[in-house]
Protein backbone atom coordinates (compact mmCIF):
# COMPACT_ATOMS: atom_id res chain seq x y z
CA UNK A 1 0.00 0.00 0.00
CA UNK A 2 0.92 3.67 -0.86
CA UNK A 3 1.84 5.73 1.79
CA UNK A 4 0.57 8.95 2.79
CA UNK A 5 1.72 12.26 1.02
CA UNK A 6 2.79 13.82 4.44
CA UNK A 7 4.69 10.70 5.22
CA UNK A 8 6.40 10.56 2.22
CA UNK A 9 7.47 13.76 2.26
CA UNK A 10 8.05 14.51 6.08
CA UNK A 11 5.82 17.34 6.30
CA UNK A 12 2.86 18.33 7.92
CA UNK A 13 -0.12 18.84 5.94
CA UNK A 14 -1.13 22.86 5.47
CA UNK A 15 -3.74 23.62 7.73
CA UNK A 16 -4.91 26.04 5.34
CA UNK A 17 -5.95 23.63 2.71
CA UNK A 18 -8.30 20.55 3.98
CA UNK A 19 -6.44 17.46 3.22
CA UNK A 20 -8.41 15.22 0.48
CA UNK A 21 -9.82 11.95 2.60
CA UNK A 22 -7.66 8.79 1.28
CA UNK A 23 -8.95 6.82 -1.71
CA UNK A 24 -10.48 3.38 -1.02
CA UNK A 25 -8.32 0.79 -1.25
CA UNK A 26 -9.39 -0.59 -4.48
CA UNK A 27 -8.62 2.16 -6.37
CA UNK A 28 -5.34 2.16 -4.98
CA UNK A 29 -4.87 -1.14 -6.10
CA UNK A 30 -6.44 -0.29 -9.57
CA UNK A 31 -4.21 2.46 -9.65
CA UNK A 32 -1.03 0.74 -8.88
CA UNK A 33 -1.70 -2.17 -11.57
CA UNK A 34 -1.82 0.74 -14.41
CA UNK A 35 0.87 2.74 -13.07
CA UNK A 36 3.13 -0.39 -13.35
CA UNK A 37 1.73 -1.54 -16.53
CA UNK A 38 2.38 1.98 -18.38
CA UNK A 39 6.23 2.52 -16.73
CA UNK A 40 7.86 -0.96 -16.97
CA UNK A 41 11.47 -0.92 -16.84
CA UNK A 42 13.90 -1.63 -19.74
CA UNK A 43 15.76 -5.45 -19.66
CA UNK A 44 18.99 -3.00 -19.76
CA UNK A 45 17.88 -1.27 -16.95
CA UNK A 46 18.77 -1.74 -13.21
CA UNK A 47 15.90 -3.22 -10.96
CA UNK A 48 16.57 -1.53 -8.33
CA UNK A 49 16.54 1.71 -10.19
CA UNK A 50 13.15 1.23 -11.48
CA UNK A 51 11.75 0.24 -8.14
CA UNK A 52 13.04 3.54 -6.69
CA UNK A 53 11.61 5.57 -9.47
CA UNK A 54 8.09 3.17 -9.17
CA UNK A 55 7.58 4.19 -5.48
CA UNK A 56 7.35 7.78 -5.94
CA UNK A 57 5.43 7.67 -9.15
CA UNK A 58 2.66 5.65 -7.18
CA UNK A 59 2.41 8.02 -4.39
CA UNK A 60 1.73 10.54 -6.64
CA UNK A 61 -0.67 8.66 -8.11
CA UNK A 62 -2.72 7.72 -5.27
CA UNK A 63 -2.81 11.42 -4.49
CA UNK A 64 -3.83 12.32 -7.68
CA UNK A 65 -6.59 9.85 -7.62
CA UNK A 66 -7.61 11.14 -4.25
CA UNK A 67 -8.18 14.40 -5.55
CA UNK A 68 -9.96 13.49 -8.30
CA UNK A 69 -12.74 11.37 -6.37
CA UNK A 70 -14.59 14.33 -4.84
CA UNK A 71 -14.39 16.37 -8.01
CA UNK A 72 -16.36 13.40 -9.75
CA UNK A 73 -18.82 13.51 -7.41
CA UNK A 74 -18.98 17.07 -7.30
CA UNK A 75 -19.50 16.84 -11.26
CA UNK A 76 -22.17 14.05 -10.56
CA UNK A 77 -24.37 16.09 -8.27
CA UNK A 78 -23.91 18.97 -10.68
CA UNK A 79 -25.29 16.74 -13.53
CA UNK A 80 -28.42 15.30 -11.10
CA UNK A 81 -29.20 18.64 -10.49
CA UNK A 82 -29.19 19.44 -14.51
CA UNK A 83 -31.48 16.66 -14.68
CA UNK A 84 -34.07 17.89 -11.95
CA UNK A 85 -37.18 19.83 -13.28
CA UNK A 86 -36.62 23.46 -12.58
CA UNK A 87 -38.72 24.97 -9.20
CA UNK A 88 -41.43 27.53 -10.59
CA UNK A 89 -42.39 30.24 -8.10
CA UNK A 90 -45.90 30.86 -7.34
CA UNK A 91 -46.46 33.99 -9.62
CA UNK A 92 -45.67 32.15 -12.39
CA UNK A 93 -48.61 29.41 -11.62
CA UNK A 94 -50.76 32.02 -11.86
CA UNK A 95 -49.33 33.99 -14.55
CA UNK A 96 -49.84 30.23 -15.90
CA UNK A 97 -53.48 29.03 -14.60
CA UNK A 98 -54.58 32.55 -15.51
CA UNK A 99 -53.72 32.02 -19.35
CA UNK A 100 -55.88 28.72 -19.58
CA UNK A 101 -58.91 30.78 -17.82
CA UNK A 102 -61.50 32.27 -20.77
CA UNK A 103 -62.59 35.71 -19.14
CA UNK A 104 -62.16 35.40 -15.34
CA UNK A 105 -58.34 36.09 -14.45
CA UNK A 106 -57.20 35.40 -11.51
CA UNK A 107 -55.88 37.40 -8.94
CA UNK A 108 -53.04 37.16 -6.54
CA UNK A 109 -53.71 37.03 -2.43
CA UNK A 110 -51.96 39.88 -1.63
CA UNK A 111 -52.25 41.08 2.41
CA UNK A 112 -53.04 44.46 2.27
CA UNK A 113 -50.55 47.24 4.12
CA UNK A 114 -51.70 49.18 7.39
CA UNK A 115 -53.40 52.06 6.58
CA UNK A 116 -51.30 54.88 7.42
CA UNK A 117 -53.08 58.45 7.47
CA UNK A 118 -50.44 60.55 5.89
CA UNK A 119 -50.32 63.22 8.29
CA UNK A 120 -51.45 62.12 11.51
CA UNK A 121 -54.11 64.14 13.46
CA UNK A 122 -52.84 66.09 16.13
CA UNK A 123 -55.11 66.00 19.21
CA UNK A 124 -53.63 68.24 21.69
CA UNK A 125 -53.58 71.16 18.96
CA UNK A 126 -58.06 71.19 19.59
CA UNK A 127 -59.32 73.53 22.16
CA UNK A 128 -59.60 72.20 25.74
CA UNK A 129 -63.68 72.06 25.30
CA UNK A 130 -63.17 69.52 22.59
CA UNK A 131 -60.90 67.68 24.07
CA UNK A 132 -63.13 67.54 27.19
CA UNK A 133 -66.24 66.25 25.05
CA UNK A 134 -63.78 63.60 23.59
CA UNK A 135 -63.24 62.33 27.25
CA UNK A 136 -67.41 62.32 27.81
CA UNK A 137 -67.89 59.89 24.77
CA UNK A 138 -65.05 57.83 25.54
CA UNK A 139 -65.79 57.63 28.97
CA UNK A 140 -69.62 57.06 28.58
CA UNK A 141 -71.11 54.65 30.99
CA UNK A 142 -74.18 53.77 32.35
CA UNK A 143 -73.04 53.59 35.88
CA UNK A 144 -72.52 56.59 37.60
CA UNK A 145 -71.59 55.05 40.87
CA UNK A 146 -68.41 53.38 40.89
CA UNK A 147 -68.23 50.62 43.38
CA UNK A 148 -65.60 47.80 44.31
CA UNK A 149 -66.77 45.00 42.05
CA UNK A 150 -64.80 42.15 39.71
CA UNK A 151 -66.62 44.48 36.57
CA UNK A 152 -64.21 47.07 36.91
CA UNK A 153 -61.10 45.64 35.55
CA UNK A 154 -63.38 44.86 32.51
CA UNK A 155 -64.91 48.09 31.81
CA UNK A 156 -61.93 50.29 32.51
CA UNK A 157 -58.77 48.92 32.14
CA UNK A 158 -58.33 49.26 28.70
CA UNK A 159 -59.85 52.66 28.58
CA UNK A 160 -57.80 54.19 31.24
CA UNK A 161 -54.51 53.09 29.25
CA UNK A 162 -55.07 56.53 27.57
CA UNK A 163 -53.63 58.56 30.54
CA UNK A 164 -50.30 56.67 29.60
CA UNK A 165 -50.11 58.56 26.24
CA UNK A 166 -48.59 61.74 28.20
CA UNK A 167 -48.59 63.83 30.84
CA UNK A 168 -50.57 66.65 29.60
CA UNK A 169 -53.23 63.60 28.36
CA UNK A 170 -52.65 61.90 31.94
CA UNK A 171 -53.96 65.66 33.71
CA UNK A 172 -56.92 66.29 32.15
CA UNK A 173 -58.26 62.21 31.62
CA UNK A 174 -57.42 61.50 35.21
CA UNK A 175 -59.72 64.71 36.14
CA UNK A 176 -61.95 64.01 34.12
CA UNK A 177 -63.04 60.34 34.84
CA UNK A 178 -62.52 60.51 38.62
CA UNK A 179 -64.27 64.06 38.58
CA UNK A 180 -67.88 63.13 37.46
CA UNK A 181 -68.43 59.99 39.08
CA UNK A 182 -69.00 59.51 42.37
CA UNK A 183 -67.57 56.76 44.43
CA UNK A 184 -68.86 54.55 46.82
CA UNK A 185 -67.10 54.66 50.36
CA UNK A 186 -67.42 51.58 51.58
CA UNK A 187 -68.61 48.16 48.87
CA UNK A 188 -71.84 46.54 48.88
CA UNK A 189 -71.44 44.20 46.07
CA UNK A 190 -71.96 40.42 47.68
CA UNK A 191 -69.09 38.18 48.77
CA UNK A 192 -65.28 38.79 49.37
CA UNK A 193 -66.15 42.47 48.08
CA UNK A 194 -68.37 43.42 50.48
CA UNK A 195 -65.97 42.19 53.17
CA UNK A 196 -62.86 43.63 51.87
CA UNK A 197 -60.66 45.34 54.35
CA UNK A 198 -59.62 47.62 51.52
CA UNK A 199 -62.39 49.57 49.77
CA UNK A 200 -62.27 51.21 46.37
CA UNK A 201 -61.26 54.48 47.46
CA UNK A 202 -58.29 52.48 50.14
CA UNK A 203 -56.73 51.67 46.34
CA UNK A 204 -56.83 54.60 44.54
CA UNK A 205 -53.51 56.70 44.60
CA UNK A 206 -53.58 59.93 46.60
CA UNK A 207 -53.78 62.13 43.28
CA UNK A 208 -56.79 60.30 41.89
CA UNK A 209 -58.46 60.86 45.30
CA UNK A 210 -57.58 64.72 45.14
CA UNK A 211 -59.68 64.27 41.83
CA UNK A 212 -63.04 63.05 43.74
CA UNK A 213 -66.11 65.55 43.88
CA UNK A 214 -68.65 62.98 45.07
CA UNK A 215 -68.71 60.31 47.27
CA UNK A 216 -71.40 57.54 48.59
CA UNK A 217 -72.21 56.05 52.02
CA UNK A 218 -74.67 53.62 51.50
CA UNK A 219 -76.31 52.11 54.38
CA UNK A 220 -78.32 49.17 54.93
CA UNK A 221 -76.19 45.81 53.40
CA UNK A 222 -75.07 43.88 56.56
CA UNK A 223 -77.42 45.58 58.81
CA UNK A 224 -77.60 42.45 61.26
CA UNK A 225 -74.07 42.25 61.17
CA UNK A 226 -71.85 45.24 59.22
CA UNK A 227 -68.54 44.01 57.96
CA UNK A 228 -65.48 45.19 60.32
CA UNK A 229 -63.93 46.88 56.77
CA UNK A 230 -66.81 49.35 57.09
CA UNK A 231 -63.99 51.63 59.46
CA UNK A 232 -62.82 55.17 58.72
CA UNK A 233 -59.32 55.28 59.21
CA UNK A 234 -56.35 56.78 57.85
CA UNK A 235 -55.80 53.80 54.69
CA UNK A 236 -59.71 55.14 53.66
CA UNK A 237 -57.63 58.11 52.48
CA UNK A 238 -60.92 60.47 53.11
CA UNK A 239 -58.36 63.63 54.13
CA UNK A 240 -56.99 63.47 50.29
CA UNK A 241 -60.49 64.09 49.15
CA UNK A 242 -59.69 67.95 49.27
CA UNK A 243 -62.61 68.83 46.10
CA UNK A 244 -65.26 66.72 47.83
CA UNK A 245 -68.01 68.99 48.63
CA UNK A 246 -70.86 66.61 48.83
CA UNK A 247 -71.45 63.74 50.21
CA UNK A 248 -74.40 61.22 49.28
CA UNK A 249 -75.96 59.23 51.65
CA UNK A 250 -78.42 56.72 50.49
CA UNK A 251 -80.64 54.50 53.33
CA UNK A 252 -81.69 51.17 51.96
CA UNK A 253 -83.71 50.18 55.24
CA UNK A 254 -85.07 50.99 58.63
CA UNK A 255 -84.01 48.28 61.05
CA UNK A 256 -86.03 50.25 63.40
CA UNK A 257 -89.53 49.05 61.63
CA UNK A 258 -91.71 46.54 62.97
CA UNK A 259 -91.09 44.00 60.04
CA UNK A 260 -87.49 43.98 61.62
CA UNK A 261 -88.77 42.58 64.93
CA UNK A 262 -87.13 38.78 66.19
CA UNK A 263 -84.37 39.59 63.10
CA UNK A 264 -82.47 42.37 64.65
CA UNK A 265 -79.27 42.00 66.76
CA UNK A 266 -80.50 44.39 69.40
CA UNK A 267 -83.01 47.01 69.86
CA UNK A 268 -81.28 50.43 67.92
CA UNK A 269 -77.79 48.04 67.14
CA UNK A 270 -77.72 49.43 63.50
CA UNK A 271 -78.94 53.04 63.86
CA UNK A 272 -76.17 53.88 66.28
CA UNK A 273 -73.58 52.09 64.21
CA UNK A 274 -74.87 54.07 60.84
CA UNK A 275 -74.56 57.20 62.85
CA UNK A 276 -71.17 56.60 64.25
CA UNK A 277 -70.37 55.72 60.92
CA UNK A 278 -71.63 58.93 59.04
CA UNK A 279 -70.09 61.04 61.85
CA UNK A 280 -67.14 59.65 61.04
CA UNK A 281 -66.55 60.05 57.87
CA UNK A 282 -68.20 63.99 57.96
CA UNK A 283 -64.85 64.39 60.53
CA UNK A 284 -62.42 62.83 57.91
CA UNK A 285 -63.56 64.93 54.75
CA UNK A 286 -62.17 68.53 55.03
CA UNK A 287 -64.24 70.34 52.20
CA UNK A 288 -67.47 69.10 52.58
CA UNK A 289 -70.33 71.25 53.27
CA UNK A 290 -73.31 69.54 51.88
CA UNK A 291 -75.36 65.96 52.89
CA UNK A 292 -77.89 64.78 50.22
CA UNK A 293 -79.94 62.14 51.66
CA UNK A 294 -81.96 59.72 49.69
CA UNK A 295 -83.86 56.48 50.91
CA UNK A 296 -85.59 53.45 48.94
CA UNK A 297 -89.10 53.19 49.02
CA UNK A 298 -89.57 51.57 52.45
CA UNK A 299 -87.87 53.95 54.47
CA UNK A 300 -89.69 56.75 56.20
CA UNK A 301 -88.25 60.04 56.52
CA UNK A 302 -89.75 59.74 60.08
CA UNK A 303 -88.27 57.06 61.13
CA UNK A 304 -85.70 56.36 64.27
CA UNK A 305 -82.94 55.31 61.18
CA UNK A 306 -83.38 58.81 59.47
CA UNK A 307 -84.06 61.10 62.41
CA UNK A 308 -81.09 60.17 63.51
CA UNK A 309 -78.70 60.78 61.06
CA UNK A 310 -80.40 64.19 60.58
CA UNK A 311 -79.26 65.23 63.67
CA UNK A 312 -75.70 64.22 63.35
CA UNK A 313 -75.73 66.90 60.10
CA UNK A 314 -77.43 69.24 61.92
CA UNK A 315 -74.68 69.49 65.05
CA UNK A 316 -72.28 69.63 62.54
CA UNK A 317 -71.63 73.63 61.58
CA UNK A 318 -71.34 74.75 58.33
CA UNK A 319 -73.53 71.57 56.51
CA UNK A 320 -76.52 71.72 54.72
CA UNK A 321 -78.74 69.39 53.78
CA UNK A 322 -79.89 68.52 50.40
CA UNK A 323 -82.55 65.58 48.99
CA UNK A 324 -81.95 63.43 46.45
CA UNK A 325 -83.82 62.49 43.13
CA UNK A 326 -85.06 58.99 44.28
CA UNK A 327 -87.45 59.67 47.38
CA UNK A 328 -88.47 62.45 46.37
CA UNK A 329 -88.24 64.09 49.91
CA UNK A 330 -88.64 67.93 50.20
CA UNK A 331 -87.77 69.70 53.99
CA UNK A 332 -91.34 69.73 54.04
CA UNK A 333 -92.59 67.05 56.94
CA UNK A 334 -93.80 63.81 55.25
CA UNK A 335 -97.33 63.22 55.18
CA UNK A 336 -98.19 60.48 57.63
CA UNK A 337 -99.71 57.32 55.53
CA UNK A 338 -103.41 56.44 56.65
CA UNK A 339 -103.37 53.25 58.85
CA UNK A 340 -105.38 50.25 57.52
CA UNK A 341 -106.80 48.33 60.81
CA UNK A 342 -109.79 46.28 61.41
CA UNK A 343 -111.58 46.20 64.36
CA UNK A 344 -114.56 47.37 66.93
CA UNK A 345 -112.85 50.70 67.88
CA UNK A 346 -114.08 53.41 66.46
CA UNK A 347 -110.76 55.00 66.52
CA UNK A 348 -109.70 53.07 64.44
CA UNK A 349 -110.92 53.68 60.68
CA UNK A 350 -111.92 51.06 58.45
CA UNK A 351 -111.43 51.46 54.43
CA UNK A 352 -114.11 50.50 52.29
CA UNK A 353 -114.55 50.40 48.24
CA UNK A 354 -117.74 51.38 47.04
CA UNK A 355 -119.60 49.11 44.65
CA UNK A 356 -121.50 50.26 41.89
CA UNK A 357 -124.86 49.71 41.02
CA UNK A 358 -125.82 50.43 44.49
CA UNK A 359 -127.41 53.65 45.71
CA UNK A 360 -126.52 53.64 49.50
CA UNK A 361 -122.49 52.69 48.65
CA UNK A 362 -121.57 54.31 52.04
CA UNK A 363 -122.55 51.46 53.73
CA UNK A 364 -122.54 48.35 51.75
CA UNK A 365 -118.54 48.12 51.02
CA UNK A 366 -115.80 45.50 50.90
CA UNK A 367 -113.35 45.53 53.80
CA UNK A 368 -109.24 45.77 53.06
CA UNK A 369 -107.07 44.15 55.42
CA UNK A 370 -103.78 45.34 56.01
């Protein structure tokens, strides 16, 4: 067998250049036989001269055929490439398809670019009024209470992302939304909300509360028991609300009526804690100067519940108060309901409906029963 090159020679192989791999060893072989077969030496000449001149010329030969192998297969892979149909793109299939088609050609899907307005509009160049009625429609919502419920994140995440734009956009959106809603002081929606140690107001930054106008105390929810969140303290944040000058209260029931009887905790439990309550928070707000009271149907303006809060207001200097659009209450005294009784006493009327068709209806009636 033929040795290699860099033995031969004594040499190490250039790193530069890869060395070819060496042939297999039939084609040494192969190429041996023909090397000896086409450089025999002469019947004159020494043998031991042509076996030193046959040793080198195989060597060569072996590296010659070594560098030959990869360039036929190079040359091969070149011709089965040759041989391969060419790749068409996809426009010319259709440039294709389209010329066998009679009238309809066809056209190429083609996504269509952004639509980029050329100049773009320039929103803080409008007046401040515009800009203002912008906020209303964006803002627009049908609640006008804000209260701690799992809704918010859905109705006002997305929209309050605007007041990341920039700080001029930040000013006037974040006075803006927290500025005409009012929000609840303490939650009423049911479950983990309504017994939250941290209201809605508790997680509002102390800018957004300097925002506030309006606020909520709504009592009634938990009457038999009131959650122990329901606490003004200094996490409520109620001395950052600097621009609240009114404060709603709204009464959802009267513990102190009769239907209340064998459900209440105690006799007057809740209408001490609701005035405690409302005291309270009148202390903690430093610009308010105005109570609006408003009840549900049920609730009399007469009653132990609501003559007692009126009197917290009125010991407090410099309050007024104010009725809201649900009770319709005026600071006129509420007419007294007629009581519906049955009975003997004369004192105590009885309500009849006149039928018709009768002449004396006065006294031929149907008795209602409270």
């Amino acid at each position: 067998m033929s040795e290699h090159p860099s033995k031969s020679t004594g040499r190490r192989p250039s790193m530069t250049k890869p060395v070819p791999p060496p042939a297999p060893r039939k084609a040494q072989a192969t190429a041996k036989k023909s090397q000896a077969g086409a450089h025999k030496p002469h019947a004159s000449g020494n043998k031991a001269h042509a076996t030193a001149i046959q040793k080198p010329q195989a060597a060569s030969t072996a590296v010659a055929v070594d560098v030959e192998a990869p360039e036929q297969e190079s040359q091969g892979l070149a011709a089965g490439n040759d041989n391969k149909p060419e790749t068409t793109s996809i426009d010319s299939l259709a440039v294709d398809i389209a010329s066998l088609t009679l009238d309809t050609p066809i056209i190429e899907l083609r996504k269509k670019p952004p639509r980029v307005p050329a100049t773009p509009f320039h929103f803080l160049s409008l007046p401040s009024e515009l800009r203002v009625k912008i906020y209303e429609y964006y803002f627009e919502e049908n609640e006008d209470v804000l209260d701690l419920s799992p809704e918010n994140y859905k109705r006002y995440h997305k929209r309050l992302g605007l007041m990341r734009v920039c700080r001029l956009l930040r000013d006037e959106a974040t006075y803006f939304f927290y500025g005409t809603r009012t929000f609840r002081i303490f939650p009423t929606y049911p479950g983990k909300y309504f017994k939250s140690k941290r209201p809605l107001l508790a997680r509002l930054k102390p800018r957004q509360r300097e925002c506030l106008t309006s606020l909520e105390l709504r009592l009634g929810p938990g009457w038999n028991a009131p959650p122990k969140g329901w606490a003004v303290n200094d996490a409520l944040g109620l001395k950052d609300c600097i621009n609240v000058h009114k404060l709603k209260v709204l009464v959802e029931c009267d513990p102190s009526d009769n239907i209340f009887k064998g459900f209440r905790r105690s006799e007057g439990f809740y209408e001490k804690f609701s005035r405690q309550l409302l005291a309270s928070v009148l202390e903690a707000l430093p610009a308010v100067n105005a109570v609006e009271f408003d009840a549900w149907s049920s609730v009399k303006k007469s009653g132990a519940m609501m003559t007692g809060l009126f009197k917290v207001v009125t010991q407090q200097e410099g309050l007024s108060i104010q009725w809201g659009p649900d009770r319709g209450w005026t600071d006129a005294d509420e007419e007294e309901e007629p009581v519906v009784t049955v009975g003997p006493d004369p004192n105590r009327p009885i309500e009849t409906v006149p039928i018709q068709g009768f002449g004396n209806a006065h006294n031929i009636g149907l008795m209602v029963v409270a």
